[in-house]
C-alpha atoms as a PDB file:
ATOM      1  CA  UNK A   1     -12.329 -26.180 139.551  1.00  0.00           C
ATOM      2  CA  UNK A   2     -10.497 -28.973 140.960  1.00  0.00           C
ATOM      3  CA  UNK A   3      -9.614 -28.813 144.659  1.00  0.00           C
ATOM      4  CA  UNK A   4      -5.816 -30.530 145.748  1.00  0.00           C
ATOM      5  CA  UNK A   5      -7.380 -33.069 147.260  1.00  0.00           C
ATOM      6  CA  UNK A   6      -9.661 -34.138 144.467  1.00  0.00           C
ATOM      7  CA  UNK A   7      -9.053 -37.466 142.575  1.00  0.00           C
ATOM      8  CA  UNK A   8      -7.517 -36.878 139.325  1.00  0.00           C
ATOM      9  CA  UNK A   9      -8.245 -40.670 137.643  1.00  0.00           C
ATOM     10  CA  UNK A  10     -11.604 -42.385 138.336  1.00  0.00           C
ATOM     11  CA  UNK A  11     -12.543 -45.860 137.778  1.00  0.00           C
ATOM     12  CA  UNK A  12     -15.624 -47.355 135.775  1.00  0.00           C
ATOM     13  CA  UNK A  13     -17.664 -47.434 138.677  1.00  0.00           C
ATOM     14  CA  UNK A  14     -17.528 -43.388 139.355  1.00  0.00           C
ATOM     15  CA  UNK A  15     -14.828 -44.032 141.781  1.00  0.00           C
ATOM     16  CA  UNK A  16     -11.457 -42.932 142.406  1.00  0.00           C
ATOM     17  CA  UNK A  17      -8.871 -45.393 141.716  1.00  0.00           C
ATOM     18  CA  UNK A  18      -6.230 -45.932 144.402  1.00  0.00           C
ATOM     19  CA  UNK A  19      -2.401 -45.484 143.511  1.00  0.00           C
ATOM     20  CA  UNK A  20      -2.481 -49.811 143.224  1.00  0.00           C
ATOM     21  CA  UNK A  21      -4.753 -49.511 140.875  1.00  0.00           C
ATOM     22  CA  UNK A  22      -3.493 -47.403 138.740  1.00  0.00           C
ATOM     23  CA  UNK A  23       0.400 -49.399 139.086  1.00  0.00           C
ATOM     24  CA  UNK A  24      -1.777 -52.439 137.821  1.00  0.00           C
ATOM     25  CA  UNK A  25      -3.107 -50.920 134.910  1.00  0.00           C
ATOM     26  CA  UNK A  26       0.716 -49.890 134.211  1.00  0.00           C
ATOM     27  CA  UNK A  27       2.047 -53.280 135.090  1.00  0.00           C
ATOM     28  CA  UNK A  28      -0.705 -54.702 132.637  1.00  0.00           C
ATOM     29  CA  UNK A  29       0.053 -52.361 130.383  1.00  0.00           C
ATOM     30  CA  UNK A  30       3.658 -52.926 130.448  1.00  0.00           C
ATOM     31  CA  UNK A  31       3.056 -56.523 129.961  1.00  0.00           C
ATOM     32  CA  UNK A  32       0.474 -56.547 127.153  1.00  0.00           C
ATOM     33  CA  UNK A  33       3.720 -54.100 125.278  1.00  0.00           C
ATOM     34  CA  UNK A  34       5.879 -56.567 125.775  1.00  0.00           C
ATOM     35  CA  UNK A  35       7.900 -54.119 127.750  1.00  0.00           C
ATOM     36  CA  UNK A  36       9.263 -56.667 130.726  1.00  0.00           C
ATOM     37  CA  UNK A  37      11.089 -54.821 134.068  1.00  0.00           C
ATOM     38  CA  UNK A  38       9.413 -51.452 133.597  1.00  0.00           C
ATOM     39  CA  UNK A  39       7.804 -50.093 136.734  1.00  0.00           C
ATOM     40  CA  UNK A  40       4.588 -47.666 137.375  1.00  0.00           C
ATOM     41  CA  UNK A  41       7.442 -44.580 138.266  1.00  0.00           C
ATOM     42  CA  UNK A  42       9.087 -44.521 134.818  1.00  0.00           C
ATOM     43  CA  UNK A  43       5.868 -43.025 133.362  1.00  0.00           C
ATOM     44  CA  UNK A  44       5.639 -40.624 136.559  1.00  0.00           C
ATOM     45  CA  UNK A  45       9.419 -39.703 136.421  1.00  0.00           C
ATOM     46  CA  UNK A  46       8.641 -39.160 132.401  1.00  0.00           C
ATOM     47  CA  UNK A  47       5.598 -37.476 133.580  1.00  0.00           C
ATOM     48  CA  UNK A  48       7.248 -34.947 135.925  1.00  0.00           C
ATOM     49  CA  UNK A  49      10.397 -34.409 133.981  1.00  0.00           C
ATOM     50  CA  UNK A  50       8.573 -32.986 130.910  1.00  0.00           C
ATOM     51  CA  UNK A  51       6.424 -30.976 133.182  1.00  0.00           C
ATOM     52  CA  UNK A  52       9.758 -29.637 134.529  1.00  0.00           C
ATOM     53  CA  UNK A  53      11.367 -29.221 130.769  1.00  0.00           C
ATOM     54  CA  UNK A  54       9.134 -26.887 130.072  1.00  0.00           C
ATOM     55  CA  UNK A  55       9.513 -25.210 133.213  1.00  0.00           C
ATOM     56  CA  UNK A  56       6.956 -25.760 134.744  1.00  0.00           C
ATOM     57  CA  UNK A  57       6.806 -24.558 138.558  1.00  0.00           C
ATOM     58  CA  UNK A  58       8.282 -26.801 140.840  1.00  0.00           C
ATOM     59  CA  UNK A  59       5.549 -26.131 143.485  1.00  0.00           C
ATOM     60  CA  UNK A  60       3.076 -27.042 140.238  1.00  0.00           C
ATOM     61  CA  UNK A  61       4.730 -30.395 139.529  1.00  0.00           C
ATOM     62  CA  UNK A  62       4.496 -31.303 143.270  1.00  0.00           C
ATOM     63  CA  UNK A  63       0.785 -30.723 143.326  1.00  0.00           C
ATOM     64  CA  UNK A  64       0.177 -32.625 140.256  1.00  0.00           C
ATOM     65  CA  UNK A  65       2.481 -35.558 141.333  1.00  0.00           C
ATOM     66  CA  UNK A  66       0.687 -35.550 144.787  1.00  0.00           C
ATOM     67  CA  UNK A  67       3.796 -35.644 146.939  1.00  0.00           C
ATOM     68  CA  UNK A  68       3.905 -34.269 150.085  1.00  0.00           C
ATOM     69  CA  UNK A  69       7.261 -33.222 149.957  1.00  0.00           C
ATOM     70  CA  UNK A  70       9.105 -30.753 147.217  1.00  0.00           C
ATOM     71  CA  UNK A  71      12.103 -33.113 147.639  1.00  0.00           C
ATOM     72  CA  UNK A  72      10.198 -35.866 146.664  1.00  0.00           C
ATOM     73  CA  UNK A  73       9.244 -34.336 143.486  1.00  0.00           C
ATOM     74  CA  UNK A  74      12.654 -33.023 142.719  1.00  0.00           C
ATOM     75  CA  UNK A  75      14.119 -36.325 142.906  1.00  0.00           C
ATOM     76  CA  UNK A  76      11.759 -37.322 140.400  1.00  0.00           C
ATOM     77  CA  UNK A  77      12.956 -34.512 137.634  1.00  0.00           C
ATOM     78  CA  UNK A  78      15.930 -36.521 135.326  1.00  0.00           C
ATOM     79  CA  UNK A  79      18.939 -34.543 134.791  1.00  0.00           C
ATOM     80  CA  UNK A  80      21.691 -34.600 131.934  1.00  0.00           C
ATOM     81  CA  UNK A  81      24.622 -33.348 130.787  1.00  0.00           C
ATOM     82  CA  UNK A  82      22.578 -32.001 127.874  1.00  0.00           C
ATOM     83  CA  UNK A  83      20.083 -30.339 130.325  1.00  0.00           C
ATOM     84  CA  UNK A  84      22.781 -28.310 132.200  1.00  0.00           C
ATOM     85  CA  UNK A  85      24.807 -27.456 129.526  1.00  0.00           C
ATOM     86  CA  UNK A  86      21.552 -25.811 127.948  1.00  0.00           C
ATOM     87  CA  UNK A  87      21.277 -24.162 131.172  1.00  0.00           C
ATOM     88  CA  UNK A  88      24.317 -22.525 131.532  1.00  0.00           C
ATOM     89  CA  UNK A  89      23.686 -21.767 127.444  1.00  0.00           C
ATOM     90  CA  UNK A  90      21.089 -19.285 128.977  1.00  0.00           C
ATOM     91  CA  UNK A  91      23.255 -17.215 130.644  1.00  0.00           C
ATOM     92  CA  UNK A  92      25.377 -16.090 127.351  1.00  0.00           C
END
């Protein structure tokens, strides 16, 4: 059982790894793919926006993104014109 305050990503050591850490690893990462301008968000933003896809409570998402705020999170979620046109799709 993992409590909402609980680390999700620990380090070697046994430790949790702070959110720099973990935008290093991207930003080596990133690097070592030859992928130059990305940022540590584009996987969250990918991360949160599949979650939501596959609808996936909001209030969900927002615990497993840590933000404090649902508007946080929902800014997060990509829309498209594909996406809405798929929802309205539902309703016929």
């Amino acid at each position: 059982c993992v409590s909402e305050n609980a680390p999700l990503i620990f380090c070697a050591t046994g430790w949790c790894c702070t959110s720099q850490t973990i935008i290093n690893l991207f930003q080596t990462l990133y690097k070592d793919a030859g992928i130059s301008g990305a940022i540590s968000t584009i996987g969250r933003r990918q991360f949160v926006t599949e979650l939501a896809d596959k609808c996936i409570n909001a209030r969900i998402i927002q615990a497993l993104a840590r933000h404090k705020h649902l508007n946080t999170t929902m800014r997060y979620i990509d829309i498209n014109e594909t996406k809405m046109r798929s929802a309205i799709d539902l309703l016929c």
